[in-house]
N, C-alpha and C. Protein backbone atom coordinates (compact mmCIF):
# COMPACT_ATOMS: atom_id res chain seq x y z
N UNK A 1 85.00 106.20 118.66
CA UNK A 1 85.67 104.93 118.42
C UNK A 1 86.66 105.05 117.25
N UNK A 2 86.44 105.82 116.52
CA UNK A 2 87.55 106.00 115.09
C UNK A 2 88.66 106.35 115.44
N UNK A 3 88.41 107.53 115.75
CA UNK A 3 89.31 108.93 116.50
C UNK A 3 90.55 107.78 117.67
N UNK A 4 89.75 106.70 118.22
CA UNK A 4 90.57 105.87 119.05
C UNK A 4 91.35 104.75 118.47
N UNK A 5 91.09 104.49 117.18
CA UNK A 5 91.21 103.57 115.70
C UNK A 5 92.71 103.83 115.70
N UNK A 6 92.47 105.45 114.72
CA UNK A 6 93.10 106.49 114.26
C UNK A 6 94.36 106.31 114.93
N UNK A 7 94.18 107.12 116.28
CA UNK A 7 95.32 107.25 117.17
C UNK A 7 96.14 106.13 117.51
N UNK A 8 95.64 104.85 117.19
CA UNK A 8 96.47 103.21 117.80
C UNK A 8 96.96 103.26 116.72
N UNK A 9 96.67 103.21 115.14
CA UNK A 9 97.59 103.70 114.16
C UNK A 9 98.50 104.17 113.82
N UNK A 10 98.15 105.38 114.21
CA UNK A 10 99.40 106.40 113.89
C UNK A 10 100.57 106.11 114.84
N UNK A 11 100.10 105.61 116.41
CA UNK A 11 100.79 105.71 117.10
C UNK A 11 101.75 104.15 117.09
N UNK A 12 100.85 103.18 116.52
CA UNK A 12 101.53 102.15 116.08
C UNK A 12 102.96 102.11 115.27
N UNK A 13 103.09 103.21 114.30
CA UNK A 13 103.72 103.47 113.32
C UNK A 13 104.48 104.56 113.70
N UNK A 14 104.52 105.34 114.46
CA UNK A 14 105.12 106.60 114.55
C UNK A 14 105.27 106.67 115.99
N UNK A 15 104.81 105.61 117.30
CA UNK A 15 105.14 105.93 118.30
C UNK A 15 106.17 106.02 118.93
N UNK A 16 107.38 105.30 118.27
CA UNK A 16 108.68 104.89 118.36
C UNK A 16 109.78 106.84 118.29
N UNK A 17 108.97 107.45 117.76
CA UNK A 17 109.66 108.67 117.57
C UNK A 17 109.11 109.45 118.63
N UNK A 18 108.07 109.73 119.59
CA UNK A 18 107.66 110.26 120.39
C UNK A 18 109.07 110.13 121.67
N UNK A 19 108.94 111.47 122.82
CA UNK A 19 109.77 110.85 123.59
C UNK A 19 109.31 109.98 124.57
N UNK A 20 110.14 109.53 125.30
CA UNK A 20 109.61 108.39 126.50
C UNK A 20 108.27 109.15 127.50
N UNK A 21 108.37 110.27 127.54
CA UNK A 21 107.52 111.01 128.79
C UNK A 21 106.25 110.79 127.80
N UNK A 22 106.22 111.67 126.37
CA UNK A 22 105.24 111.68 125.99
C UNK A 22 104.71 110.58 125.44
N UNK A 23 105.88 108.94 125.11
CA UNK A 23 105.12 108.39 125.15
C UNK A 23 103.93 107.36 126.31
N UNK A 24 105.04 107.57 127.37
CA UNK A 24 103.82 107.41 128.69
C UNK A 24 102.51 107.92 128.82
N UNK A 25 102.38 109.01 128.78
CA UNK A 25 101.71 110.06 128.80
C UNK A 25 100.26 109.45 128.21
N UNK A 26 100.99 109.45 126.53
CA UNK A 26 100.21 109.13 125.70
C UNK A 26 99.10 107.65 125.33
N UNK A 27 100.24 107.16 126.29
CA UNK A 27 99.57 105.28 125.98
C UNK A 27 98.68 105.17 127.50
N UNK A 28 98.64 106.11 128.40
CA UNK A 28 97.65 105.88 129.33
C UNK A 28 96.71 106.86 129.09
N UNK A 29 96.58 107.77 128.46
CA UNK A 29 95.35 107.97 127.72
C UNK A 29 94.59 106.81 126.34
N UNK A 30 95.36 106.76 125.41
CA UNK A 30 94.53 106.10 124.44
C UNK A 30 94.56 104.64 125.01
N UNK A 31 95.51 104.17 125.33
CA UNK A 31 95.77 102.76 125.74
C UNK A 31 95.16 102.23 127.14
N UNK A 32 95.22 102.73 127.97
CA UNK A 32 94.87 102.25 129.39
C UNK A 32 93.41 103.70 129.89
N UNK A 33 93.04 104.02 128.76
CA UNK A 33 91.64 104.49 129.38
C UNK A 33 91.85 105.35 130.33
N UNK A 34 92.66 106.25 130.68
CA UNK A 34 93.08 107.20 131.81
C UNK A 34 92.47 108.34 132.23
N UNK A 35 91.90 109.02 132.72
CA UNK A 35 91.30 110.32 132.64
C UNK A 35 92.61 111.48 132.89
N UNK A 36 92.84 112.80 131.81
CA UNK A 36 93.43 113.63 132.38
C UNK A 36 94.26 113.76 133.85
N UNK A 37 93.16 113.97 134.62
CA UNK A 37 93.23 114.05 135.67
C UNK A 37 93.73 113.04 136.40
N UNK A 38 93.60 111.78 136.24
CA UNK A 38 94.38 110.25 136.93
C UNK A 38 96.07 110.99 136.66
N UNK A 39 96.39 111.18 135.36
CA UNK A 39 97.57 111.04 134.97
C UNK A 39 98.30 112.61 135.41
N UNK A 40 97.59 113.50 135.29
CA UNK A 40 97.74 114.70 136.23
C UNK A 40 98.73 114.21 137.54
N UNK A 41 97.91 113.74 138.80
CA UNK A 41 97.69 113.58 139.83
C UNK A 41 99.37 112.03 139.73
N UNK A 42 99.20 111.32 138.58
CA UNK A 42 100.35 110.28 138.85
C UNK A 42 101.63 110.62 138.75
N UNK A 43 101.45 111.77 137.28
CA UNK A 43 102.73 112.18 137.12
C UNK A 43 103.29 113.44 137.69
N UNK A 44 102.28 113.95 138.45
CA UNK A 44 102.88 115.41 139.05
C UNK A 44 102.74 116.32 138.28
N UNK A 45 101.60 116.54 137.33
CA UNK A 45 101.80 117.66 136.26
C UNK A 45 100.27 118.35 136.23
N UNK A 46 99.72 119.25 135.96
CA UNK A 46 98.70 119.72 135.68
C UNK A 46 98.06 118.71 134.78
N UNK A 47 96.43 118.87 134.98
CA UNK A 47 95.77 118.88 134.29
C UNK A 47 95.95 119.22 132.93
N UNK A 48 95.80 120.39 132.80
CA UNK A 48 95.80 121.37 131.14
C UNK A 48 97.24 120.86 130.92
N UNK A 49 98.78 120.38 131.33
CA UNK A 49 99.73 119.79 130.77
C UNK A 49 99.33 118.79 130.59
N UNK A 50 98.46 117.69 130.78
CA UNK A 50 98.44 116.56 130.50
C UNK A 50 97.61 116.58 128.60
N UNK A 51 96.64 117.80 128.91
CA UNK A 51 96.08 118.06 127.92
C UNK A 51 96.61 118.18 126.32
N UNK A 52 97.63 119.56 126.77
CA UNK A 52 98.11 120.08 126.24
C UNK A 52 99.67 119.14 125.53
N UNK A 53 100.10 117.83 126.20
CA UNK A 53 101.15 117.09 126.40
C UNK A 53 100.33 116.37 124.79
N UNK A 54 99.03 115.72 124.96
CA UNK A 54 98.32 114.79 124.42
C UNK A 54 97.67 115.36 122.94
N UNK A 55 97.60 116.43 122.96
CA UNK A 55 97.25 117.69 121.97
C UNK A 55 98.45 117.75 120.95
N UNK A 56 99.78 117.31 121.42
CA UNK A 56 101.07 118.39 121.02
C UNK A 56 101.18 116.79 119.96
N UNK A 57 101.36 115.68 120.84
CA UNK A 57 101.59 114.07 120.31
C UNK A 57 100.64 114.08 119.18
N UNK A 58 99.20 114.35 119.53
CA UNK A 58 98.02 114.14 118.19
C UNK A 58 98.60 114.74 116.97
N UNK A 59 98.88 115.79 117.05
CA UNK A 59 99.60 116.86 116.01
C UNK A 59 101.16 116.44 115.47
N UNK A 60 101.71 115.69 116.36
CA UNK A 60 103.16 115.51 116.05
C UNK A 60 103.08 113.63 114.80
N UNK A 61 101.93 113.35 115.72
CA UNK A 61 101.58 111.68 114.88
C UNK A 61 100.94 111.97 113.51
N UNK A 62 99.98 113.14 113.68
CA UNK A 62 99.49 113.25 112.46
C UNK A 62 100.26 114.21 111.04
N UNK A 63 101.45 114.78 112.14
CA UNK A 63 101.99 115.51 110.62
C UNK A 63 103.09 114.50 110.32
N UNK A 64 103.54 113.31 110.99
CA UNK A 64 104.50 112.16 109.97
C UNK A 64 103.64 111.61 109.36
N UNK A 65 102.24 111.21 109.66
CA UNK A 65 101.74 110.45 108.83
C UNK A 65 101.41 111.55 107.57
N UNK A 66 101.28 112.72 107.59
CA UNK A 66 101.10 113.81 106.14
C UNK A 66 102.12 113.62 105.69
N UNK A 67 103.64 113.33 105.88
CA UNK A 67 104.76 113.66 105.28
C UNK A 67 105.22 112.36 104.86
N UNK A 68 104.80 110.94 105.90
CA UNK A 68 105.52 109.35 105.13
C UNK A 68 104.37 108.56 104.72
N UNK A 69 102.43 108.96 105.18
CA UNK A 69 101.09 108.06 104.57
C UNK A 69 102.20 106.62 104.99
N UNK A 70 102.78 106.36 105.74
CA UNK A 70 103.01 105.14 106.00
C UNK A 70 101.07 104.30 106.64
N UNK A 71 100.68 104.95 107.50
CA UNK A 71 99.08 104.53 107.95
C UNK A 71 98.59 104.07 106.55
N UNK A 72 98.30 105.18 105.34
CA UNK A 72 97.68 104.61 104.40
C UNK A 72 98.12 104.09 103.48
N UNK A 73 99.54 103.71 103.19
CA UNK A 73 99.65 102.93 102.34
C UNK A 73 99.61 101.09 102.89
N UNK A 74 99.64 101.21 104.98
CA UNK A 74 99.48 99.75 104.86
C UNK A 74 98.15 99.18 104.72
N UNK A 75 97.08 100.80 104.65
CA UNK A 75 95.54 100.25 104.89
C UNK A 75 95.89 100.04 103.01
N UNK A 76 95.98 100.77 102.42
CA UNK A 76 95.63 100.63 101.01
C UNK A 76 96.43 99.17 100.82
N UNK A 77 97.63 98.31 101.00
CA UNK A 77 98.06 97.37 100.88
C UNK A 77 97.14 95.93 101.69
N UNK A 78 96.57 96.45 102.38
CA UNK A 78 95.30 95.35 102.95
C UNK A 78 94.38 94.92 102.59
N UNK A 79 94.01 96.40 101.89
CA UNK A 79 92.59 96.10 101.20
C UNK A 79 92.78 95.61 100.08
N UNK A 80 94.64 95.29 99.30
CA UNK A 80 94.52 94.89 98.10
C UNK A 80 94.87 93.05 98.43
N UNK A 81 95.43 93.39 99.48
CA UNK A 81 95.71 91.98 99.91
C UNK A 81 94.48 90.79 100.34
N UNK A 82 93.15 91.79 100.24
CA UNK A 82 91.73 91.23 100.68
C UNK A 82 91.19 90.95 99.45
N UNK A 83 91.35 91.60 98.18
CA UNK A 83 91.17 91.88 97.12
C UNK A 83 91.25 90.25 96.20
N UNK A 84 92.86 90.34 96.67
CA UNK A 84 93.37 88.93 95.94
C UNK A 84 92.54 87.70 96.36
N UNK A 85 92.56 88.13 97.83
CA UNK A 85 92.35 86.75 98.10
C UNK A 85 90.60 86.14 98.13
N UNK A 86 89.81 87.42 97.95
CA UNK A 86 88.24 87.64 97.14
C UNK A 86 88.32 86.27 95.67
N UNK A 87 89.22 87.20 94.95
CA UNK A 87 89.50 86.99 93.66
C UNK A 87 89.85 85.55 93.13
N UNK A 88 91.02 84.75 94.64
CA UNK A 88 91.41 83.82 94.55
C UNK A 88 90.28 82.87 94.52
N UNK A 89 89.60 82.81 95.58
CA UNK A 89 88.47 82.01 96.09
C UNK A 89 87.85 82.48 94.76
N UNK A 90 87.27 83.58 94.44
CA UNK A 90 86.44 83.03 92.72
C UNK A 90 86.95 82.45 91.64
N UNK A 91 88.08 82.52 91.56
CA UNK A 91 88.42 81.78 90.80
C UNK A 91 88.87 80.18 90.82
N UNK A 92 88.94 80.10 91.77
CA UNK A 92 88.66 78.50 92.72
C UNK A 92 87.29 78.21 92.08
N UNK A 93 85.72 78.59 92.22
CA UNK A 93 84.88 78.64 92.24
C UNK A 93 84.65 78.20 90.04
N UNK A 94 85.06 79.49 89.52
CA UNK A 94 84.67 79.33 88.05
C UNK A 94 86.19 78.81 87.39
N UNK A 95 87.50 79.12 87.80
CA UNK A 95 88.35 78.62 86.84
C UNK A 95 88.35 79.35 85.79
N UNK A 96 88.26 80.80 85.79
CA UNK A 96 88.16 81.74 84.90
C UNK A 96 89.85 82.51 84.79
N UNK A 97 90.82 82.50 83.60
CA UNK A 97 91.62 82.45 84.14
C UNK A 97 92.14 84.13 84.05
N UNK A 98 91.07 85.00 83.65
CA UNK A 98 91.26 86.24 83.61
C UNK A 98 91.14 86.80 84.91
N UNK A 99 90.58 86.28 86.14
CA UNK A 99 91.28 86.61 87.56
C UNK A 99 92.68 86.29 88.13
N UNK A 100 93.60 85.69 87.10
CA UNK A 100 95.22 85.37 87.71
C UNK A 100 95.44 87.04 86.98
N UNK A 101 94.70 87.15 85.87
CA UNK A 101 95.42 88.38 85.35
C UNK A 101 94.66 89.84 86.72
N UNK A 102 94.06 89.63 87.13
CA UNK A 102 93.51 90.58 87.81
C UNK A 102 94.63 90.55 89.18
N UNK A 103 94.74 89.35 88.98
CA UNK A 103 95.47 89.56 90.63
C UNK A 103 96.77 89.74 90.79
N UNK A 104 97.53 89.58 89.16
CA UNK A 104 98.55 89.76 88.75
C UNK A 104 98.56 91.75 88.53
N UNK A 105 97.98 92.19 88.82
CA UNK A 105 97.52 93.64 88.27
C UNK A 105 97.33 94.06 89.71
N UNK A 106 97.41 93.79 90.64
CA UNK A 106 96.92 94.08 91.75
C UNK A 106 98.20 94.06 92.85
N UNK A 107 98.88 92.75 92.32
CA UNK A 107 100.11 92.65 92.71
C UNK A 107 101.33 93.61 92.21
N UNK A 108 100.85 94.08 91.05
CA UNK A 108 102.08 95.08 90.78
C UNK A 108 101.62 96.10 91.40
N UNK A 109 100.62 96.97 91.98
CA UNK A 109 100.60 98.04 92.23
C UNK A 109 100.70 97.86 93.66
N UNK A 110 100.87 96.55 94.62
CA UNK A 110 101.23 96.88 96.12
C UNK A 110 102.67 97.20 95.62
N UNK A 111 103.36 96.05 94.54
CA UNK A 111 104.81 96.13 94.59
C UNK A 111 105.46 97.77 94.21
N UNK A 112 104.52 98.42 93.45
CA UNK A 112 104.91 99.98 93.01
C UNK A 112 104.81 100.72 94.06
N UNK A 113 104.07 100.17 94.96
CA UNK A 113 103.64 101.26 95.83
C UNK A 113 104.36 101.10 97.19
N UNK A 114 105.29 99.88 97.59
CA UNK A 114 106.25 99.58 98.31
C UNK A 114 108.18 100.45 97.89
């Protein structure tokens, strides 16, 4: 289930650079649940090409995300954006006003990191 996470990710973000074949290819495997072999048999290609097609994309998604972490900087910008809004609601709660400074601290480092 990760590994299937993973791949809607990367491919979210980086599928736009794949070509049209491989991105077909690719979205009826992770996307439409396909077996090898269905997509073999649809597109006229081997088996082990369908494999080997889906192998080449995993490797091609995962070395932009090594070179732009676009994937982790929007997970790391989520979790700060979950952060605030934790923070907000407690401070709703006590009126403590050293959580504006926390969230003010939290906010500069999505903005540094944009």
């Amino acid at each position: 289930m990760i590994k299937i996470v993973e791949q809607s990710m990367l491919y979210d973000f980086y599928g736009e650079l794949l070509t049209e074949h491989q991105k077909k290819i690719y979205e009826d495997v992770v996307f439409n649940d396909m077996s090898p072999s269905e997509i073999a048999r649809e597109e006229n290609i081997s088996r082990q090409g369908v494999h080997d097609l889906i192998k080449r994309c995993n490797k091609i998604l995962k070395d932009y995300e090594d070179k732009l972490h676009l994937v982790e900087r929007f997970n790391n910008t989520k979790k700060d954006v979950n952060l605030i809004k934790e923070i907000s609601n407690d401070y709703k709660v006590t009126g403590n006003l050293e959580k504006i400074d926390e969230i003010v601290e939290i906010a500069d480092r999505i903005l540094n990191d944009i």
